[in-house]
Protein backbone atom coordinates (compact mmCIF):
# COMPACT_ATOMS: atom_id res chain seq x y z
CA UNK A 1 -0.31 29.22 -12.09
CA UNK A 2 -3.54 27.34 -12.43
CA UNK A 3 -5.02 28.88 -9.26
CA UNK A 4 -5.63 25.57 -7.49
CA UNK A 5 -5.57 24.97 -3.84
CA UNK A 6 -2.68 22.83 -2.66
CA UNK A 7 -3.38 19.21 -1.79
CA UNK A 8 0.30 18.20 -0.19
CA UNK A 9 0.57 14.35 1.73
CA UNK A 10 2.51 13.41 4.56
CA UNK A 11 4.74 10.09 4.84
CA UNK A 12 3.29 7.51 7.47
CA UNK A 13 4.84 4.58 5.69
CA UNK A 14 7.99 5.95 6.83
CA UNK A 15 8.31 8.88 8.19
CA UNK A 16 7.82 9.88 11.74
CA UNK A 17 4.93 12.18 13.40
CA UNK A 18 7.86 14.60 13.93
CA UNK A 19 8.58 15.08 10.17
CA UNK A 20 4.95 15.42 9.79
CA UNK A 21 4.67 18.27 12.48
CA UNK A 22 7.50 19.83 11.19
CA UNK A 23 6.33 19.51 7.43
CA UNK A 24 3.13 21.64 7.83
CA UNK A 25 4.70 24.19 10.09
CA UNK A 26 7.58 24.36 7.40
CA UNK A 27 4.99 25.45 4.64
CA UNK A 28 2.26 27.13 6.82
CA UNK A 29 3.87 28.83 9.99
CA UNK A 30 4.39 32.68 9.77
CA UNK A 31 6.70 33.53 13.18
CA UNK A 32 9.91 32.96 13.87
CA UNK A 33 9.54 28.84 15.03
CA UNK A 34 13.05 27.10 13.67
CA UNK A 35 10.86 25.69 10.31
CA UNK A 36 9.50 28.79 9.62
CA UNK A 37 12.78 29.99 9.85
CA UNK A 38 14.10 27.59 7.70
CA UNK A 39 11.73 28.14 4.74
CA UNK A 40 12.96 31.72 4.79
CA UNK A 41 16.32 30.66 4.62
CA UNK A 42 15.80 28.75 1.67
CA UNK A 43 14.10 31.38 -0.10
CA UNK A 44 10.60 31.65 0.83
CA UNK A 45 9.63 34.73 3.07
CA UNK A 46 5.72 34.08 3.53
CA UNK A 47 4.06 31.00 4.42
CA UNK A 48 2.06 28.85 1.64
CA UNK A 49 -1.85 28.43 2.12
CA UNK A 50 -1.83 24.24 2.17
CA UNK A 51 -5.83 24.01 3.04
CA UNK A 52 -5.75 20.33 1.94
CA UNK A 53 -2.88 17.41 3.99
CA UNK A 54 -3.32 14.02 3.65
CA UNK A 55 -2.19 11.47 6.31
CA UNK A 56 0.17 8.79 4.25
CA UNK A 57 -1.04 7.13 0.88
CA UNK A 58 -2.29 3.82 0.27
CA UNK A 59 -1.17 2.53 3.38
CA UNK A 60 -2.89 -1.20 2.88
CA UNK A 61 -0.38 -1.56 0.07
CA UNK A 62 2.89 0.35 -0.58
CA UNK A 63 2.33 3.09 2.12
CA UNK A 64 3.56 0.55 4.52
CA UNK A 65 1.17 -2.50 4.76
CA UNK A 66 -1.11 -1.69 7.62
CA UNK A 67 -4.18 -3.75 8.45
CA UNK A 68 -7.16 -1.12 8.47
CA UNK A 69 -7.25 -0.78 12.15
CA UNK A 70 -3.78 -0.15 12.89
CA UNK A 71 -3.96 2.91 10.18
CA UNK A 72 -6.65 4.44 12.14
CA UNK A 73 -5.21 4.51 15.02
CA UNK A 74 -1.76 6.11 13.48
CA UNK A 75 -3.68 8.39 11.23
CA UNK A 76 -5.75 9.99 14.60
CA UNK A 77 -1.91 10.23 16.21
CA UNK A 78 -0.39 11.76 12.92
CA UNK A 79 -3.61 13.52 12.57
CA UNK A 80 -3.11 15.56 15.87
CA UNK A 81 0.12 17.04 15.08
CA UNK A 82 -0.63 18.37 11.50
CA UNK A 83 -2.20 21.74 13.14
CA UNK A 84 -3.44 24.32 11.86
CA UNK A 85 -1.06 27.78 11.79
CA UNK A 86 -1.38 31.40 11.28
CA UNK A 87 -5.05 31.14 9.51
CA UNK A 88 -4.36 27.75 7.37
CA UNK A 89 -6.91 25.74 8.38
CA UNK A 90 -6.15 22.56 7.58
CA UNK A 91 -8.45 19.78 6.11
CA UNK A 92 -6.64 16.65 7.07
CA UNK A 93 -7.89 13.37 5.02
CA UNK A 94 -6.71 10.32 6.15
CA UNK A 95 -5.79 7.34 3.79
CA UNK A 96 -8.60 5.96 2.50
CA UNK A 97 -9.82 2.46 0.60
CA UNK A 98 -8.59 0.74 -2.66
CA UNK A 99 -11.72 0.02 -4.35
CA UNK A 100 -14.27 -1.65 -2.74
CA UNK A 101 -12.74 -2.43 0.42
CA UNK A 102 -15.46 -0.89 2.78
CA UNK A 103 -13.85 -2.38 5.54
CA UNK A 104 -11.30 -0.02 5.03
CA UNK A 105 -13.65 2.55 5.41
CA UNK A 106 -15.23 0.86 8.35
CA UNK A 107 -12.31 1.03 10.27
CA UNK A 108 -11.41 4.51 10.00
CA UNK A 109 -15.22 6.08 10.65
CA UNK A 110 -15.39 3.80 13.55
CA UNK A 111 -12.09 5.37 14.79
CA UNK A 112 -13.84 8.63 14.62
CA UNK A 113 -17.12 7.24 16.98
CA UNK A 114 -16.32 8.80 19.85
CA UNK A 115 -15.55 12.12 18.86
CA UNK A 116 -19.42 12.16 18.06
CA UNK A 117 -21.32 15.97 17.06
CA UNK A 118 -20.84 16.78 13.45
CA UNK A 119 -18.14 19.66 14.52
CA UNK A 120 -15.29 18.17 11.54
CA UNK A 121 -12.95 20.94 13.23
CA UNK A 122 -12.97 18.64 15.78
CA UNK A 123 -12.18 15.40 14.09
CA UNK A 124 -8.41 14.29 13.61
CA UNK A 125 -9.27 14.14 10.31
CA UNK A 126 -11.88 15.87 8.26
CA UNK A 127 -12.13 13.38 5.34
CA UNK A 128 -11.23 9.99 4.09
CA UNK A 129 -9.85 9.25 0.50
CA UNK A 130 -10.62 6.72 -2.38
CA UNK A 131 -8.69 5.07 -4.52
CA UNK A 132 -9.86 3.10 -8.13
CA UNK A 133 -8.46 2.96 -11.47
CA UNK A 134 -10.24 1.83 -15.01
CA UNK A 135 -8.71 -0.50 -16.93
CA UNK A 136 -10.04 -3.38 -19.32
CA UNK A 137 -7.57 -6.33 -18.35
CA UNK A 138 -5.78 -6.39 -14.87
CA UNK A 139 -2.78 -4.84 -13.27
CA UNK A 140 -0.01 -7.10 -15.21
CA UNK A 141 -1.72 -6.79 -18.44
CA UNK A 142 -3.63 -3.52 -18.53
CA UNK A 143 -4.26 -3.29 -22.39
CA UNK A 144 -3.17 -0.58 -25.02
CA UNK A 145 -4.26 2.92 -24.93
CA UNK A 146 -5.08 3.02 -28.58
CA UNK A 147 -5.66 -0.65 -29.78
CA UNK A 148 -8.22 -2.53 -28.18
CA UNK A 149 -11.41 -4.38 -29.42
CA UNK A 150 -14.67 -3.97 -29.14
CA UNK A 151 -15.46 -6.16 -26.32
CA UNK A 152 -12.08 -4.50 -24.23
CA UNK A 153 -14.25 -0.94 -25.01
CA UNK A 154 -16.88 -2.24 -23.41
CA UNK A 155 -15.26 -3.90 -20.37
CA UNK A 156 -14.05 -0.54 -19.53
CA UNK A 157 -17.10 1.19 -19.65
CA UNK A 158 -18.15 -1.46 -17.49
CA UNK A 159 -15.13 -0.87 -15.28
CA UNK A 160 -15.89 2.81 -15.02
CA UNK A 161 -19.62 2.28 -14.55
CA UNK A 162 -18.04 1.05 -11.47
CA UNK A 163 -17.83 3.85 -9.90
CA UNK A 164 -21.28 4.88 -8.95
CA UNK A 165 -21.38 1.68 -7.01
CA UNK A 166 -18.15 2.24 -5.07
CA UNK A 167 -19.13 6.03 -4.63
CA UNK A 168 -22.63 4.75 -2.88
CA UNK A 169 -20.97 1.61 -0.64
CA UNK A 170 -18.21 3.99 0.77
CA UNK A 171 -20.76 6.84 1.75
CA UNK A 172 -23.42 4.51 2.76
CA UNK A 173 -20.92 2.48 5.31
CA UNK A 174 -19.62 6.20 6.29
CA UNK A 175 -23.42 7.28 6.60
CA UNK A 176 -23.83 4.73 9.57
CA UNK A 177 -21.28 6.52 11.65
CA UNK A 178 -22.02 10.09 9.84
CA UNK A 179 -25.70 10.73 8.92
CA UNK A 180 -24.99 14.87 8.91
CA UNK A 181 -21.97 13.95 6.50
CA UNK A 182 -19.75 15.96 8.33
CA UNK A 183 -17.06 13.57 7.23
CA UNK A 184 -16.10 14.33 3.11
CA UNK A 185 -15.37 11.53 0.52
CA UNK A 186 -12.22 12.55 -1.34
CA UNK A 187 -11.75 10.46 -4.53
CA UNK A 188 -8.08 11.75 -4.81
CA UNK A 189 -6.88 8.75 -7.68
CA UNK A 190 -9.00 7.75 -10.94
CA UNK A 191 -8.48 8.04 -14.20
CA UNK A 192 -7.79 4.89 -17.52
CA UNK A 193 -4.41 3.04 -16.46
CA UNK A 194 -3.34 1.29 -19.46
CA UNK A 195 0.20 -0.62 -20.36
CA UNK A 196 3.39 2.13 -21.55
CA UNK A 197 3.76 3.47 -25.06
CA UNK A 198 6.09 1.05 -26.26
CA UNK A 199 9.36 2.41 -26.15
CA UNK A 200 8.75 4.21 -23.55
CA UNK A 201 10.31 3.89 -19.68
CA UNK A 202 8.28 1.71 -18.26
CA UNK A 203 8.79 3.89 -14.95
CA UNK A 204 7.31 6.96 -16.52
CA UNK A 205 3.83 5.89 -16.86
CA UNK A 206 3.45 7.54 -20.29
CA UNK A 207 0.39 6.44 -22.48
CA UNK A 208 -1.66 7.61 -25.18
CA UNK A 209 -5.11 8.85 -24.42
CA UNK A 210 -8.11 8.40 -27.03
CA UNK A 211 -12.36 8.91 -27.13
CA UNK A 212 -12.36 5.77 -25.09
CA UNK A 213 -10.61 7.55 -22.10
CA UNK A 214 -12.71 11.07 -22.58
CA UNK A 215 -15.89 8.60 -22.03
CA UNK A 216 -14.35 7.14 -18.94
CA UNK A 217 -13.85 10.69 -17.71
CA UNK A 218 -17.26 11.64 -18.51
CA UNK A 219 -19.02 8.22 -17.11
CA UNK A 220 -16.81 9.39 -13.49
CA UNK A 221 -17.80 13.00 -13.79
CA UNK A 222 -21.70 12.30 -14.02
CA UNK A 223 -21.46 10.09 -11.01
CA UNK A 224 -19.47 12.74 -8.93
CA UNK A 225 -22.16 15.08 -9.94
CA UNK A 226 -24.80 12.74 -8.46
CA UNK A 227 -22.58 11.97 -5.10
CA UNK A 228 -21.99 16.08 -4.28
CA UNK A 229 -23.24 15.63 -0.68
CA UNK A 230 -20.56 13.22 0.43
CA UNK A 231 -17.90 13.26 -2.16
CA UNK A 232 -15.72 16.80 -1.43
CA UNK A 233 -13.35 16.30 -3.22
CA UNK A 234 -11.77 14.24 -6.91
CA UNK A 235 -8.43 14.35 -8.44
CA UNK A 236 -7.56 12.55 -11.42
CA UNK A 237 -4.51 10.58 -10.64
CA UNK A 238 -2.22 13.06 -13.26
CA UNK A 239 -1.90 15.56 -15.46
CA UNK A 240 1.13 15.94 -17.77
CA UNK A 241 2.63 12.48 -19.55
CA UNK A 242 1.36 10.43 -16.67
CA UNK A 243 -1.30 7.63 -16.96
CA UNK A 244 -4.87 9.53 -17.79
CA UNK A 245 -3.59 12.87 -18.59
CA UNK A 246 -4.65 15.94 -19.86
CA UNK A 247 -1.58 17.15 -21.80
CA UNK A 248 0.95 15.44 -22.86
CA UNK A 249 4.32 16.86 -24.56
CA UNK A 250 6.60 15.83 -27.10
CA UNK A 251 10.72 16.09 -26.85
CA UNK A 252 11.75 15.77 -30.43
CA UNK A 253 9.08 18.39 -31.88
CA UNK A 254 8.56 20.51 -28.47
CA UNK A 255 4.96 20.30 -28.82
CA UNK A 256 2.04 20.26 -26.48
CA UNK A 257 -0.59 18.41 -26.65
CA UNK A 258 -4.44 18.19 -25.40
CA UNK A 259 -6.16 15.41 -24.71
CA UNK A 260 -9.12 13.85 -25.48
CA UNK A 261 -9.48 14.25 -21.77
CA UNK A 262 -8.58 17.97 -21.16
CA UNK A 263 -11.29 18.58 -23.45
CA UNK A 264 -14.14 16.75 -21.08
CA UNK A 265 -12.72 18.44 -18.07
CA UNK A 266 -12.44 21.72 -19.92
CA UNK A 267 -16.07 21.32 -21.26
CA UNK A 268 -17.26 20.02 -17.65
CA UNK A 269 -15.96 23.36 -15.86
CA UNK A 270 -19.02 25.14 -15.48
CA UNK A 271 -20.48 22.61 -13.18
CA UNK A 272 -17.78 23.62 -10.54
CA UNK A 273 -19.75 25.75 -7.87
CA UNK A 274 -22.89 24.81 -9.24
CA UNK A 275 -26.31 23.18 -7.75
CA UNK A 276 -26.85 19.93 -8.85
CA UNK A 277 -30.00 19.16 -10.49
CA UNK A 278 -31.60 15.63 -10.35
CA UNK A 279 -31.41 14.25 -13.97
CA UNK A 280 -33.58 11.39 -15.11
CA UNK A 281 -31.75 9.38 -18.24
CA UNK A 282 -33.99 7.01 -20.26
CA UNK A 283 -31.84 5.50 -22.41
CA UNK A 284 -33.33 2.66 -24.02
CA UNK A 285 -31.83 -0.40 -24.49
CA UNK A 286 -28.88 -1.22 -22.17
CA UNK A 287 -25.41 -3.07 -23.45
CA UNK A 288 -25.46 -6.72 -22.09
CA UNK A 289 -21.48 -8.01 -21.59
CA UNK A 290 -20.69 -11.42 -19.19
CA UNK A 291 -24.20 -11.71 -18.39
CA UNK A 292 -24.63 -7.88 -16.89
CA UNK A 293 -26.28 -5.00 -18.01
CA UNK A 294 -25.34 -1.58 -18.28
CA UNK A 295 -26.93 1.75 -19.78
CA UNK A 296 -25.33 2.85 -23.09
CA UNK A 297 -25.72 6.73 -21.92
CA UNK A 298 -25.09 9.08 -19.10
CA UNK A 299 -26.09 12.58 -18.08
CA UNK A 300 -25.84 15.06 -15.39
CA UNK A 301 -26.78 18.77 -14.86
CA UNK A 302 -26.09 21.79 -12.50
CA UNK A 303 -27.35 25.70 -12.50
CA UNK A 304 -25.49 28.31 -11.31
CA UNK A 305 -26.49 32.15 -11.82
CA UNK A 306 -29.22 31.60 -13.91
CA UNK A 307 -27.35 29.28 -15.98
CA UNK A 308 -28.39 25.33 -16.83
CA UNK A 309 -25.06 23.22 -18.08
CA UNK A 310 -26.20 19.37 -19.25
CA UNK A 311 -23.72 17.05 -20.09
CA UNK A 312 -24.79 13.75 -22.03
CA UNK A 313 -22.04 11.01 -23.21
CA UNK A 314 -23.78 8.31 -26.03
CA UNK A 315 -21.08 5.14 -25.12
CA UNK A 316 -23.16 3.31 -27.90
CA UNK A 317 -20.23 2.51 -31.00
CA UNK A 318 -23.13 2.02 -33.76
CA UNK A 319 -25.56 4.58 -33.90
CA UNK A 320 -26.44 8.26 -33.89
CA UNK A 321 -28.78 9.00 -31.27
CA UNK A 322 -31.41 11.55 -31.13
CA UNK A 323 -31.69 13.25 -27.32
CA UNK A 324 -34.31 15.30 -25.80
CA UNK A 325 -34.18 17.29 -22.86
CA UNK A 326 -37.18 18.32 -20.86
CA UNK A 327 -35.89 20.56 -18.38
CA UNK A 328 -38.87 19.96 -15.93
CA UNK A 329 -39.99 23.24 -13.96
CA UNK A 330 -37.68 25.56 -16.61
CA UNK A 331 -37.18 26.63 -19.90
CA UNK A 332 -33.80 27.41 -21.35
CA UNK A 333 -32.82 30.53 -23.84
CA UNK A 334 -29.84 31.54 -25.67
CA UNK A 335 -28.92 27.59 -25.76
CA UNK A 336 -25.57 26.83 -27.39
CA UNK A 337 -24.22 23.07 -27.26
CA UNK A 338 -20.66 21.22 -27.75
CA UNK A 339 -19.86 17.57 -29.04
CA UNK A 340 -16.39 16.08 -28.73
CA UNK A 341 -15.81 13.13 -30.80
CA UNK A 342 -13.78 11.18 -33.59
CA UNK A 343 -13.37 9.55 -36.15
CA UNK A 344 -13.30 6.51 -34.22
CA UNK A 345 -13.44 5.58 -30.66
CA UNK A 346 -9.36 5.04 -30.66
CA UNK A 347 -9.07 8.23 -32.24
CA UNK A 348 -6.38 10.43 -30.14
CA UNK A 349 -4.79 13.80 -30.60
CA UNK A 350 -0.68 13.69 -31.47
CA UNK A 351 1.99 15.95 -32.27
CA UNK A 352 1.11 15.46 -36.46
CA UNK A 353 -2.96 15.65 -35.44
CA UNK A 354 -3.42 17.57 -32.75
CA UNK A 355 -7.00 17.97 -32.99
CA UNK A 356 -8.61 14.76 -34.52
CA UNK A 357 -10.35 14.86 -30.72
CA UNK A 358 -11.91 18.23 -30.34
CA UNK A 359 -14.86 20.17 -29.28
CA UNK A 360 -17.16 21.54 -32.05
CA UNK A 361 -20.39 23.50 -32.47
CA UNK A 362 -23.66 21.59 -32.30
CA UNK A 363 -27.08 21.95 -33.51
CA UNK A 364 -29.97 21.91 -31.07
CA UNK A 365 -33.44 22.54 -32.12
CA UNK A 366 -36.55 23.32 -29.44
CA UNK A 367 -39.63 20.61 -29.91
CA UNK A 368 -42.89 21.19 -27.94
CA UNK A 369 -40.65 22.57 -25.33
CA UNK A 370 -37.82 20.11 -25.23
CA UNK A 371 -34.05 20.70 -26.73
CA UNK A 372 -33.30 18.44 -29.36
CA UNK A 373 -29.94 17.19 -30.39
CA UNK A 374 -28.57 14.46 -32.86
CA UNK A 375 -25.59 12.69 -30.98
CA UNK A 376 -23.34 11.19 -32.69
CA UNK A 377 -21.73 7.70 -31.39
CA UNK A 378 -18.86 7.58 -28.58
CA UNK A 379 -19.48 11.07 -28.05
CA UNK A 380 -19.60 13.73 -25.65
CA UNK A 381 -21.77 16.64 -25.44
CA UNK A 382 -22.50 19.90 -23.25
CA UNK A 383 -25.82 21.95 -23.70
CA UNK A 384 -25.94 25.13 -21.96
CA UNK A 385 -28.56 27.66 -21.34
CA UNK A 386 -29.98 30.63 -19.74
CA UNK A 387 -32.34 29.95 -17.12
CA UNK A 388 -35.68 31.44 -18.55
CA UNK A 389 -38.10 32.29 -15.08
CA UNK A 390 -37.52 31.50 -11.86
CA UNK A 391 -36.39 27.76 -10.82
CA UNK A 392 -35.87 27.03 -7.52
CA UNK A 393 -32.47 25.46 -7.79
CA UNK A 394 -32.91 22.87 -4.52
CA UNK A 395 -36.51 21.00 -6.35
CA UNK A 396 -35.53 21.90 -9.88
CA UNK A 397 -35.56 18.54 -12.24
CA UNK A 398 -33.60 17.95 -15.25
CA UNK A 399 -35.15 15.20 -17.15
CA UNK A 400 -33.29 13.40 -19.89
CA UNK A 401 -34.91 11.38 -22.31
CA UNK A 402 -33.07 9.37 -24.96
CA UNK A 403 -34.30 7.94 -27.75
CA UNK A 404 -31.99 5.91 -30.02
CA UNK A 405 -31.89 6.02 -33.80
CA UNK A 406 -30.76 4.72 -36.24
CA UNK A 407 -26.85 5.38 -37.80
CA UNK A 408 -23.60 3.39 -39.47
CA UNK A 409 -21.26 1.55 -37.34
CA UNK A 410 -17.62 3.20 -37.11
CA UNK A 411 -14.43 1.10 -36.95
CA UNK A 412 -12.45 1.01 -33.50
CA UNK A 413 -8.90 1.79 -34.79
CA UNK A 414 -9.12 3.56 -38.09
């Protein structure tokens, strides 16, 4: 329905190499081998394409509480038997780290040493996963979705912001066993995990998701951008109902709605396929919070035929900002921009306001050759352009330079 390649994982935890085997030759085999032959008894005639399998999930914790080294060693045996049928080529990704547990990583790139070359074909598995979750308090107290202070805004950007440093440890440690990066990153759970709706099962995972969680998104999605050599692959944990999603739906009224963070994905789409382009942010003045510092914007940008898509996120809660971008080697034509924002950085989309989060039009003016744009606090913005002469997309530079000015403070839960 959505077009998206499958991403199906295997039990380690408890399930036996076997099952495993007998799993991908179940959804991938074509002849007349006794799984293949059970699929087709249960309904299915032709085989599934399944180009991504993962070996067992977060194995250090609930996946069955292996010490790093044991898990590579089962996830090169499970590895072996998840083969590749009829065409399927399979990318197998083997359990990776929760958060910054490098040794994690450590231990599974050193149990692909000796298989040397950069031929992945040839590895038992082809890439190693990530897992890390945002959250302003800690795993028995995560914090609302929609009421939170100032200071718990802030300590989740400063969770998120997290990410660029895990992203460059866990390539970096897989860079001393891997300089040709034949071996892919797979961030395959992030997202906001905040406390239930109350009322709610607590077993359902169902929140609310506001500005504050479209920022989180957009804070992860510039960092991917600036990883694309090692990271292959990133899944936000969910996508209906559950934790950070992108729709959610209502029983009572039957309606659907999306999310502050379907919107940043949706508006992000472009950069899929695309070459990235460096992108210098000057932001000004950083937010200080338990003695550490951390910029107040972020920014990315890719082209792709002939097309230049920016994204820019002001995380600032007081003030309008103005922006200029000085695409550096380039000029863009036929510019159009988007902003997604609220009322307030709590503000969310529900059955009775479905679109008090939304994307709208947004001015941008051209200044001595530089795009100009007024964004607005806790915002979200996309500026996209046709590619005016030729740019050689592998030296191209997208310079971002923001200067702050000056605007009224909105309240967090209006």
């Amino acid at each position: 329905m959505l077009g998206a390649d499958a991403y199906v994982n295997g039990n380690v935890g408890s399930g036996t190499v076997q099952e495993m085997s007998e799993w991908i030759e179940y959804l991938t085999r074509a002849d007349d081998s006794p799984m293949a032959a059970l699929r087709r008894q249960n309904g299915q005639d032709e085989p599934w394409k399944v180009p991504f399998f993962g070996i067992g999930n977060e194995p250090w914790g609930c996946g069955g509480h292996f010490r790093a080294e044991a898990y590579a060693d089962v996830a090169r045996q499970y590895s072996t038997f998840v083969r590749s049928h009829n065409g399927n080529e399979v990318y197998r990704i083997a359990a990776g780290a929760n958060a910054d547990d490098v040794a994690w990583t450590k231990a599974l790139m050193e149990a692909l040493h000796d298989k040397g070359g950069v031929d992945r074909k040839a590895f038992p598995y082809q890439g190693i996963s990530l897992h890390y979750y945002t959250m302003s308090g800690h795993w028995d107290a995560k914090g609302s979705a929609t009421e939170f202070s100032e200071e718990e805004y802030w300590k989740t950007v400063k969770a998120a912001q997290q990410i660029e440093t895990l992203l460059s440890a866990h390539s970096t440690m897989m860079d001393v066993y891997d300089p040709h990066k034949a071996v892919g990153l797979v961030l395959d759970e992030w997202g906001t995990w905040w406390d239930v709706e109350p009322g709610t099962n607590p077993g359902f995972l169902y929140q609310q998701n506001t500005m504050r969680d479209a920022l989180v998104a957009a804070i992860h999605f510039d960092s991917f951008h600036r990883h694309a050599d090692r990271l292959v692959m990133a899944n936000i944990a969910q996508t209906v109902n559950v934790v950070q999603a992108m729709l959610l739906t209502d029983p009572e009224s039957g309606a659907l709605v999306k999310t502050p963070t379907f919107h940043v994905f949706a508006m992000n789409a472009g950069h899929q396929d695309a070459a990235v382009l460096h992108t210098h942010v000057d932001s000004g003045a950083p937010h200080e919070l338990d003695g550490a510092q951390f910029p107040t914007f972020t920014a990315s940008a890719s082209t792709k035929d002939g097309q230049v898509l920016i994204s820019v996120a002001n995380l600032g809660l007081e003030d309008e900002s103005e922006v200029v971008l000085d695409l550096r080697g380039g000029r863009l034509e036929q510019v159009e921009a988007l902003v997604l924002g609220g009322d307030s950085v709590a503000a969310f989309n529900a059955p009775a306001h479905p679109y008090a989060v939304a994307p709208r039009p947004l001015a941008v003016k051209e200044r001595d050759g530089q795009l100009v744009l007024r964004l607005p606090a806790h915002s979200f913005a996309t500026v996209r352009g046709a590619l005016a002469g030729q740019m050689p997309e592998t030296v191209a530079t997208a310079a971002v330079t923001i200067a702050p000015a000056t605007g009224s403070k909105p309240c967090l839960n209006c």
